[in-house]
C-alpha atoms as a PDB file:
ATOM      1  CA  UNK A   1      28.616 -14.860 -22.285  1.00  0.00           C
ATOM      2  CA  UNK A   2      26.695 -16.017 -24.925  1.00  0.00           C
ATOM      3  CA  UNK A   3      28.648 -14.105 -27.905  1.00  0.00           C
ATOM      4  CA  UNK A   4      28.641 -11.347 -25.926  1.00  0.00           C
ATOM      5  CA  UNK A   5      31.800  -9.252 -24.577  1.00  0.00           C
ATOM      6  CA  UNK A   6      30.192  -8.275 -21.270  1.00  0.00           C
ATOM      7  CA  UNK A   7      31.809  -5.141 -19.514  1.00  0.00           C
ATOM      8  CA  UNK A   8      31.782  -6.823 -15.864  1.00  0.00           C
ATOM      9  CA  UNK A   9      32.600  -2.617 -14.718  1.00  0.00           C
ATOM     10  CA  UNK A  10      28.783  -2.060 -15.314  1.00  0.00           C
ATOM     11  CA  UNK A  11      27.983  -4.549 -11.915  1.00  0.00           C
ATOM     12  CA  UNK A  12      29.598  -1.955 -10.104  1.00  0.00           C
ATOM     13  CA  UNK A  13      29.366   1.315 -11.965  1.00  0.00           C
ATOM     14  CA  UNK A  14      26.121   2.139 -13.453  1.00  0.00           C
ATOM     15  CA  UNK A  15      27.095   4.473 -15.680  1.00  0.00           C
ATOM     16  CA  UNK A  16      28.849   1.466 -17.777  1.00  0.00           C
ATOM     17  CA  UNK A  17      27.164  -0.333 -20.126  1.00  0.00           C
ATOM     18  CA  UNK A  18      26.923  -4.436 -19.705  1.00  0.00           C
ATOM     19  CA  UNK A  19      26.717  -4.662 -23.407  1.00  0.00           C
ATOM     20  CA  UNK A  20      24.289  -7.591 -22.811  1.00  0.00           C
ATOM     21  CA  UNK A  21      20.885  -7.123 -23.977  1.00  0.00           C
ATOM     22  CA  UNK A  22      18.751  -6.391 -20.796  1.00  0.00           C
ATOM     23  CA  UNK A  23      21.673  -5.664 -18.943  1.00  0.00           C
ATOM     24  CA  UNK A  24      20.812  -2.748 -17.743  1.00  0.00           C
ATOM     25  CA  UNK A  25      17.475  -4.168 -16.833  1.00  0.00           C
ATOM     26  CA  UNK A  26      18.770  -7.243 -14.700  1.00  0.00           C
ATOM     27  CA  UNK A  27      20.993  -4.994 -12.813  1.00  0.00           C
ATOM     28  CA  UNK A  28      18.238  -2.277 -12.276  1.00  0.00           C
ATOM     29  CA  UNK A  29      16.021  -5.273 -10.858  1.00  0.00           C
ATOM     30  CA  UNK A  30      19.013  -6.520  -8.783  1.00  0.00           C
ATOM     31  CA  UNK A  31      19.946  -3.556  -6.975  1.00  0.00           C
ATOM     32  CA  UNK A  32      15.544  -3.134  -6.501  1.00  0.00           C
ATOM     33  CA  UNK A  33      15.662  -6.560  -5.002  1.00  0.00           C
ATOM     34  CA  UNK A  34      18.106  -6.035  -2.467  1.00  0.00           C
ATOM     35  CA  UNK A  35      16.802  -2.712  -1.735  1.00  0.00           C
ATOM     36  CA  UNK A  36      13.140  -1.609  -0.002  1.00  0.00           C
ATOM     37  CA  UNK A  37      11.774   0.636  -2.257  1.00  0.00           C
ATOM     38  CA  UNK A  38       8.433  -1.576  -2.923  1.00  0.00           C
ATOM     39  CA  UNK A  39       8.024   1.111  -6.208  1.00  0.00           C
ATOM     40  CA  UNK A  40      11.320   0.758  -7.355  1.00  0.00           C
ATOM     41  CA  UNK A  41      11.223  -2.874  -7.451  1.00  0.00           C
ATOM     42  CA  UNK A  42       7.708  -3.059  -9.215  1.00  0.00           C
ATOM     43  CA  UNK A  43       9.148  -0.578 -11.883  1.00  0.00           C
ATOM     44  CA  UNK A  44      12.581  -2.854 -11.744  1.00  0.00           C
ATOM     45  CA  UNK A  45      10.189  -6.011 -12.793  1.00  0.00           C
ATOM     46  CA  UNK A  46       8.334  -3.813 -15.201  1.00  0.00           C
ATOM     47  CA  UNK A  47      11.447  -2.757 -16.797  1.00  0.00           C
ATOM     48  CA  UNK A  48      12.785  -6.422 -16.612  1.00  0.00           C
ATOM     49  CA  UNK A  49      10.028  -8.010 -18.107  1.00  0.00           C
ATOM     50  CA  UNK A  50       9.237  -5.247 -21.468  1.00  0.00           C
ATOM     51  CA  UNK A  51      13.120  -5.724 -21.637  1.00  0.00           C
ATOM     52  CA  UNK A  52      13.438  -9.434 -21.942  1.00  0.00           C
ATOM     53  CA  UNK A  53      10.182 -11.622 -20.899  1.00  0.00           C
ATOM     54  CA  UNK A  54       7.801 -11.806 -17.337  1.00  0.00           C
ATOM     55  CA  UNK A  55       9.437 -15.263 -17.590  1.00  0.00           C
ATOM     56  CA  UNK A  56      13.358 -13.662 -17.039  1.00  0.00           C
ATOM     57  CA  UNK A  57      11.873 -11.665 -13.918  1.00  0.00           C
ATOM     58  CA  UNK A  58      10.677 -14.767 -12.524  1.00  0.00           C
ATOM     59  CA  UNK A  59      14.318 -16.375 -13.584  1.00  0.00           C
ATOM     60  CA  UNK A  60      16.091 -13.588 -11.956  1.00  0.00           C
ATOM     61  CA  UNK A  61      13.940 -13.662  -8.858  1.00  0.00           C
ATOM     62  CA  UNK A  62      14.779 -16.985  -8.298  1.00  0.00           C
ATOM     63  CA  UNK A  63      18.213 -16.984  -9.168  1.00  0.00           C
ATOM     64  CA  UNK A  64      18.735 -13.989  -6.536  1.00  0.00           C
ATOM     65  CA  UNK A  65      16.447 -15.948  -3.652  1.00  0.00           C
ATOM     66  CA  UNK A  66      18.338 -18.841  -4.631  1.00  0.00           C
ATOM     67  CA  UNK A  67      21.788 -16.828  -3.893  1.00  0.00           C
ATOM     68  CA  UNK A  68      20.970 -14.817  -0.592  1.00  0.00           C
ATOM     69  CA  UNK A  69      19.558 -18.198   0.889  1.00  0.00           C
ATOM     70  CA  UNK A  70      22.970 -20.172  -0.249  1.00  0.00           C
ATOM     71  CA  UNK A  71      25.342 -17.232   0.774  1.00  0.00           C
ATOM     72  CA  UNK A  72      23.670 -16.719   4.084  1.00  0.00           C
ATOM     73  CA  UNK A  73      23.890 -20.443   4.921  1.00  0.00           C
ATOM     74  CA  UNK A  74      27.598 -20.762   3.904  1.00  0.00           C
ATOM     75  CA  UNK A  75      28.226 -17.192   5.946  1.00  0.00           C
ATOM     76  CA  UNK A  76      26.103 -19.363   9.008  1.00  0.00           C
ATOM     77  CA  UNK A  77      28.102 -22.107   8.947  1.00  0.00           C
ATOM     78  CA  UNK A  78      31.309 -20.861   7.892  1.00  0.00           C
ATOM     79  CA  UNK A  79      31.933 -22.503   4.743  1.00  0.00           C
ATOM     80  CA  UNK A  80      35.213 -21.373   2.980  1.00  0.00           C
ATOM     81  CA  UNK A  81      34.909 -20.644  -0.542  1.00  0.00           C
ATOM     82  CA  UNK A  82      36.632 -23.397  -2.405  1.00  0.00           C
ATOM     83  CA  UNK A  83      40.344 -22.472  -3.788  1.00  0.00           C
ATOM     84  CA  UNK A  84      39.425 -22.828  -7.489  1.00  0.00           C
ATOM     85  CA  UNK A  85      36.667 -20.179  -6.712  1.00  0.00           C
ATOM     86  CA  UNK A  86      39.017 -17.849  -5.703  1.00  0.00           C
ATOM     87  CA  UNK A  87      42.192 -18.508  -7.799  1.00  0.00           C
ATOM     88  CA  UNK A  88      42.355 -17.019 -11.724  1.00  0.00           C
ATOM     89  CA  UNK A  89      39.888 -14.116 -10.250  1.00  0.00           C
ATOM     90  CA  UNK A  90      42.015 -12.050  -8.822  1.00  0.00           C
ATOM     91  CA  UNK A  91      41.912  -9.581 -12.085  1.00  0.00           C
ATOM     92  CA  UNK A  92      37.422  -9.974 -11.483  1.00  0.00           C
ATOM     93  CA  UNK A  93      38.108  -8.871  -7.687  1.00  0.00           C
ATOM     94  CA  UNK A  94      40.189  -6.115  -8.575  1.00  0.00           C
ATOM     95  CA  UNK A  95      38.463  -4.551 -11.314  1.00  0.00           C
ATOM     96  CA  UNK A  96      34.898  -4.792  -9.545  1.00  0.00           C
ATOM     97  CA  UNK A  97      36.916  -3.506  -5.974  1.00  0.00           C
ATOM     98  CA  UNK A  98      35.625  -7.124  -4.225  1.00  0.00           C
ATOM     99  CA  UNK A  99      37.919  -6.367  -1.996  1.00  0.00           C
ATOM    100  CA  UNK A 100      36.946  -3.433  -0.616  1.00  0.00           C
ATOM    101  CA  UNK A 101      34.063  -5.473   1.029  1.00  0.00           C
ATOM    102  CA  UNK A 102      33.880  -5.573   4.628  1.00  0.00           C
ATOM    103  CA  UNK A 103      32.990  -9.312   4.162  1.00  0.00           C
ATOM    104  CA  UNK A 104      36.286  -9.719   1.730  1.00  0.00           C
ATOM    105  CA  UNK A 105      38.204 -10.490   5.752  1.00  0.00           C
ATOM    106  CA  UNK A 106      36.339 -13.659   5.265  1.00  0.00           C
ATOM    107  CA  UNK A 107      37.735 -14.794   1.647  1.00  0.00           C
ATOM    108  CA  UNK A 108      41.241 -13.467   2.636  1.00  0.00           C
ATOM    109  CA  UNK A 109      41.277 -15.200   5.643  1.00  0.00           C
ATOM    110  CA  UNK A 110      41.366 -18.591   4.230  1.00  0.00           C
ATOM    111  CA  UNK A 111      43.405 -17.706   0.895  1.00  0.00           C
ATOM    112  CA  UNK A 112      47.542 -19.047   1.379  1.00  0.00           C
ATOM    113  CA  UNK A 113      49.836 -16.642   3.437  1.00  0.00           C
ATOM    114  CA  UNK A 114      51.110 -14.136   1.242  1.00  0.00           C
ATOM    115  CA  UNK A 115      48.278 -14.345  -1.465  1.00  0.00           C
ATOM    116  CA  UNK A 116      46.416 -10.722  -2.250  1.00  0.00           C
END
C-alpha cells in the first residue's frame, strides 16, 4: 500500500508489526472503536492523532461508521458478497483465520459447491 509491504498478520495478531507508519495506531483506534472502553478510545484518538494528524482520526472514524452502517445493511438484507470479492482471497482469509468467523457460514454459503 503506498510503497509499503504491509504485514496483513498484524490485523489479527498484535504482537506483529503493520510496517505502515501509524499502523499500530489505526489498529489501536479500531479495536477502541468497536469496543466500550470510553478511556481507551479517547487514548486510541490521542494516540491516532500525535501518530499521524486529528484529521486521520476523523478519516478513520468515518471510514469505520461508514463500514458498520454498510455491513449491517448488507447482513439486513442479505446481500451476498460479490464473487470477485471473494475469489483470489482465499490466501487473505486463511492467513488472517476469516474463516474461523461465526459469520464466515454466510460467505461460504453462497461460494460454488466444493469451493473452501
Amino acid at each position: 500500500m503506498l510503497g509499503h509491504d504491509l504485514d496483513l498478520k498484524a490485523v489479527v495478531d498484535r504482537d506483529v508489526d503493520i510496517k505502515y507508519p501509524g499502523g499500530a495506531e489505526l489498529l489501536a483506534f479500531s479495536d477502541a472503536v468497536l469496543g466500550s472502553d470510553v478511556a481507551q478510545l479517547d487514548r486510541a484518538r490521542d494516540a491516532l492523532a500525535n501518530a499521524l494528524s486529528p484529521a486521520a482520526v476523523a478519516g478513520a472514524s468515518i471510514i469505520a461508521a461508514s463500514f458498520t452502517k454498510n455491513d449491517r445493511v448488507a447482513n439486513g438484507t442479505g446481500i451476498p458478497a460479490e464473487p470477485r470479492m471473494i475469489e483470489g482471497a482465499e490466501d487473505i482469509r486463511e492467513m488472517l483465520g476469516l474463516w474461523n468467523f461465526r459469520s464466515a457460514v454466510n460467505t461460504a454459503r453462497h461460494l460454488p459447491e466444493g469451493t473452501r
